[in-house]
C-alpha atoms as a PDB file:
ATOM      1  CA  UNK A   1      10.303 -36.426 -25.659  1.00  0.00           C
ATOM      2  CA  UNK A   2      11.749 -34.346 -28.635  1.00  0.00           C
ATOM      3  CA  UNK A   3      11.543 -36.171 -32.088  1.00  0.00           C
ATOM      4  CA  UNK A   4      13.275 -34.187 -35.028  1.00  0.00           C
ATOM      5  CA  UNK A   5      12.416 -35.257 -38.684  1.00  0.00           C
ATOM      6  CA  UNK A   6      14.828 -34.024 -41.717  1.00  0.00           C
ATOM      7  CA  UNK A   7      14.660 -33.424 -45.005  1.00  0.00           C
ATOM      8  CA  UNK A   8      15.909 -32.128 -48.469  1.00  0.00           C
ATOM      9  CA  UNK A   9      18.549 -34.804 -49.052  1.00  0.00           C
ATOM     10  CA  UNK A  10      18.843 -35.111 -52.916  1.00  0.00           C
ATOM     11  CA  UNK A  11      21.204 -35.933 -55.374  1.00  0.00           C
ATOM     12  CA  UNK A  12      23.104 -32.849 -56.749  1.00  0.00           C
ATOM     13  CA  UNK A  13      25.965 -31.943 -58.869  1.00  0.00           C
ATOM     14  CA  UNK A  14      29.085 -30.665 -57.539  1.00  0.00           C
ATOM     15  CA  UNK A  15      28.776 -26.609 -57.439  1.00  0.00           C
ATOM     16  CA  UNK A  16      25.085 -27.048 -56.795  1.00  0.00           C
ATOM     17  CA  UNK A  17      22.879 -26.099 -53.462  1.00  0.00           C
ATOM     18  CA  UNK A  18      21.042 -27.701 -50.721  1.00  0.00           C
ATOM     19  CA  UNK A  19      19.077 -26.582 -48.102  1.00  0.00           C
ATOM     20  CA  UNK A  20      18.514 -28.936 -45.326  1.00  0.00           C
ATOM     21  CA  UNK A  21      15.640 -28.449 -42.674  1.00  0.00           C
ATOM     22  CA  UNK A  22      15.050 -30.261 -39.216  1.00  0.00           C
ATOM     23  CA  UNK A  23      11.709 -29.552 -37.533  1.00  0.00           C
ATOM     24  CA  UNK A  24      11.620 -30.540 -34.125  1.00  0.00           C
ATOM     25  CA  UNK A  25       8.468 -31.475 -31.627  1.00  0.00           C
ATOM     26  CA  UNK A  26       9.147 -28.963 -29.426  1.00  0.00           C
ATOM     27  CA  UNK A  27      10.308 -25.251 -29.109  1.00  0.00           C
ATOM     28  CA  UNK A  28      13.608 -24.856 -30.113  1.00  0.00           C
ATOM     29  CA  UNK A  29      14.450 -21.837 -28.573  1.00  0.00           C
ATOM     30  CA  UNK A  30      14.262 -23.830 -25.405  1.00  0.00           C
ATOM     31  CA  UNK A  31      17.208 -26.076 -26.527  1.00  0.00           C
ATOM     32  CA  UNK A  32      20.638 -25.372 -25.487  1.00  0.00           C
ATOM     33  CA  UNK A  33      21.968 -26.172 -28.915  1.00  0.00           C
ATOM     34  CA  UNK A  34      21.332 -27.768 -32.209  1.00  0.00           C
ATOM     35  CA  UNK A  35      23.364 -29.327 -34.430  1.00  0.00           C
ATOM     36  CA  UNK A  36      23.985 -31.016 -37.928  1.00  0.00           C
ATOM     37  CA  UNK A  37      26.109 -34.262 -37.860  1.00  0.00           C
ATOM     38  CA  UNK A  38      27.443 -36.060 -41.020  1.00  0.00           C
ATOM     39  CA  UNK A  39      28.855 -39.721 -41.560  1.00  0.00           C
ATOM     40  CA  UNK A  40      30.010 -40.722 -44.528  1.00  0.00           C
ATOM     41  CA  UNK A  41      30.459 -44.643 -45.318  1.00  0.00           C
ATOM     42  CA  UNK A  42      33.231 -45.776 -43.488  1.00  0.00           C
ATOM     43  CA  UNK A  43      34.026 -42.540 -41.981  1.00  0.00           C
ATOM     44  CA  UNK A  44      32.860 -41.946 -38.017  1.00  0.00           C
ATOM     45  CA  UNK A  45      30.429 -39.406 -37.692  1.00  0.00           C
ATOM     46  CA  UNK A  46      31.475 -35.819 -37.429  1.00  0.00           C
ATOM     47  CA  UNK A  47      29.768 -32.203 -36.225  1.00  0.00           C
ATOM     48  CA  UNK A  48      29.608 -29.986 -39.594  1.00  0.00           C
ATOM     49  CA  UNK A  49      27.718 -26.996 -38.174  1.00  0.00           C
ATOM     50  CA  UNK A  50      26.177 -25.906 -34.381  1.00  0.00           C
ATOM     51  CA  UNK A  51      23.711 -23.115 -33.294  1.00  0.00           C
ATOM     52  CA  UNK A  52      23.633 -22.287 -29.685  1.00  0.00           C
ATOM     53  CA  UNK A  53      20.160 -20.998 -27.872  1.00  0.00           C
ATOM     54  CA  UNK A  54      22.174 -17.341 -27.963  1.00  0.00           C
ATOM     55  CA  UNK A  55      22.549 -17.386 -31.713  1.00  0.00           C
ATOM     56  CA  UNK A  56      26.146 -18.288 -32.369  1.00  0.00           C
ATOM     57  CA  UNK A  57      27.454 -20.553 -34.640  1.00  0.00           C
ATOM     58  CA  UNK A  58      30.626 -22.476 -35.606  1.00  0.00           C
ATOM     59  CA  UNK A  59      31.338 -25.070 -38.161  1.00  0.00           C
ATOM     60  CA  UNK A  60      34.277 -27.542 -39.158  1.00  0.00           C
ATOM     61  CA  UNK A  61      36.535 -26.321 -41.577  1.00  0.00           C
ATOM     62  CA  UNK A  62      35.727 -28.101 -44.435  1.00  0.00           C
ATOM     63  CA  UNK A  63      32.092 -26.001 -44.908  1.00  0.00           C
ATOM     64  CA  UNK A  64      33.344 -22.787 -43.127  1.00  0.00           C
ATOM     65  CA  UNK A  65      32.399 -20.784 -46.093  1.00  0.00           C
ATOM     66  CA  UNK A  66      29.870 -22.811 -47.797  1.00  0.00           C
ATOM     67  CA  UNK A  67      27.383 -24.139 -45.264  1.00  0.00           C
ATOM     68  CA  UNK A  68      25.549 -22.257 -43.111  1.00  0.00           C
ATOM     69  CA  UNK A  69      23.007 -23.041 -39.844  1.00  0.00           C
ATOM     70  CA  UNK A  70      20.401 -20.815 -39.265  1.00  0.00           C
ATOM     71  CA  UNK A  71      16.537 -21.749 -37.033  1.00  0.00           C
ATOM     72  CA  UNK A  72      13.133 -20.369 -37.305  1.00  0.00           C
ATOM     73  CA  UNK A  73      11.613 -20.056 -33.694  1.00  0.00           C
ATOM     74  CA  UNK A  74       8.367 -19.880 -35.196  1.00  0.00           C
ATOM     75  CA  UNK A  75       8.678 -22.770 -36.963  1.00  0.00           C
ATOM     76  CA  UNK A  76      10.458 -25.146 -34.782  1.00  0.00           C
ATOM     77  CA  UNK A  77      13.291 -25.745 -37.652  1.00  0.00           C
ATOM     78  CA  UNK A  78      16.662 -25.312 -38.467  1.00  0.00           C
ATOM     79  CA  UNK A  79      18.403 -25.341 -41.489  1.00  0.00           C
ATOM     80  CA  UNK A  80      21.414 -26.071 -43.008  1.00  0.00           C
ATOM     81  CA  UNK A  81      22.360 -24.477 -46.342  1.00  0.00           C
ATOM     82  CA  UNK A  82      24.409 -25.618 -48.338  1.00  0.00           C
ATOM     83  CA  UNK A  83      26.522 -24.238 -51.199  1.00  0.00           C
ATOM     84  CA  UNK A  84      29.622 -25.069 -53.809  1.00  0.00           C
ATOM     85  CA  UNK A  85      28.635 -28.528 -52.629  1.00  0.00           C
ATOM     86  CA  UNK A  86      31.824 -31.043 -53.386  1.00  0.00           C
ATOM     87  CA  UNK A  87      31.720 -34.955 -53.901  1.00  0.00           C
ATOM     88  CA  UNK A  88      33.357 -35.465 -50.250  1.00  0.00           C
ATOM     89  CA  UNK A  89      30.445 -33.446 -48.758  1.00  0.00           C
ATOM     90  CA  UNK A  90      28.150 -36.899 -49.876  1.00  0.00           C
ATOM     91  CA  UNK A  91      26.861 -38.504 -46.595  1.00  0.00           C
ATOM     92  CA  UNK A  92      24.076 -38.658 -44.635  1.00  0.00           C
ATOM     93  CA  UNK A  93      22.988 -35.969 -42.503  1.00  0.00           C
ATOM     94  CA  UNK A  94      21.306 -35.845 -39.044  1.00  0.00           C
ATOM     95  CA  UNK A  95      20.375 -33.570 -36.720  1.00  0.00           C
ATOM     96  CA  UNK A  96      20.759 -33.168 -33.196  1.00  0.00           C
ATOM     97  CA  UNK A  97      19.204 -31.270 -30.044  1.00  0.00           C
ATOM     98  CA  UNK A  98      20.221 -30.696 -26.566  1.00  0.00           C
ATOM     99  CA  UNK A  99      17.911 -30.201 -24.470  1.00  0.00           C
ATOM    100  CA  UNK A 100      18.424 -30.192 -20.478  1.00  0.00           C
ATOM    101  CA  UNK A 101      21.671 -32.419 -20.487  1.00  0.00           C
ATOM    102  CA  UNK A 102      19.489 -35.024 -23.051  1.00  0.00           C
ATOM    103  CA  UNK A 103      20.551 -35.591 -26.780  1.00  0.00           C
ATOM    104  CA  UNK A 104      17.718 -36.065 -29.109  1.00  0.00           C
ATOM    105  CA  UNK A 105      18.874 -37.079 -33.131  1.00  0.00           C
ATOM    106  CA  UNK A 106      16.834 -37.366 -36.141  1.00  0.00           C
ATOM    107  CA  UNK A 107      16.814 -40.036 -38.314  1.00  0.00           C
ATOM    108  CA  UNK A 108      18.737 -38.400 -40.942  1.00  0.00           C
ATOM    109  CA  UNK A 109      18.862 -37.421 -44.503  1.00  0.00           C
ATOM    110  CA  UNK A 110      21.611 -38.227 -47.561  1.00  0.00           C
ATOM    111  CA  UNK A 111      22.788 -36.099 -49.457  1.00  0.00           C
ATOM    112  CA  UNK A 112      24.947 -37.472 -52.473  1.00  0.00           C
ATOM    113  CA  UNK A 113      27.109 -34.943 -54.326  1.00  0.00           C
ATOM    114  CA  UNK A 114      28.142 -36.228 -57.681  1.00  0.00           C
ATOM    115  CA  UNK A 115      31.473 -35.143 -59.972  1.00  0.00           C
END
């Protein structure tokens, strides 16, 4: 069983930075990918950035630029920074592993951008 904890939702200003973190139970660089998922009230869910175990990334539009995923093997953790943060970026935040055709999510974090 692979639990995942976030944190480093806050409230921040638009133009300001975050850095999200996600430590998992296990060894992430057994996991065949990890991910951070946003949902916004009212708004379904949606993938904002993904690591693979080989290192490579990809993000939705909207961050391309701004966010960016990055893990610590050592520390079981990846992280999602996030810069020139805007007021639609405000949702919470979760994260999610792969592992061996299972999906294991965290209980997420909000982030709240204000103008």
């Amino acid at each position: 069983q692979v639990q995942l904890v976030e944190s480093g939702g806050s409230l921040v200003q638009a133009g300001g930075s975050l850095r999200l973190s996600c430590a998992a139970s296990g060894s992430i660089s057994t996991f065949n990918a990890m991910g951070w998922y946003r949902q916004a009230p009212g708004k379904q869910r949606e993938l904002v950035a993904v690591i693979h175990s080989g290192g490579s990334t990809g993000y939705v539009d909207s961050v391309k630029g701004r966010f960016t995923i990055s893990r610590d093997n050592a520390k079981n953790t990846v992280y999602l920074q996030m810069n020139s943060l805007k007021p639609e970026d405000t949702a919470v935040y979760s994260c999610k592993a792969v592992l061996s055709g299972r999906e294991y999510w965290g209980q997420g974090t909000q982030v709240t951008v204000s103008s």
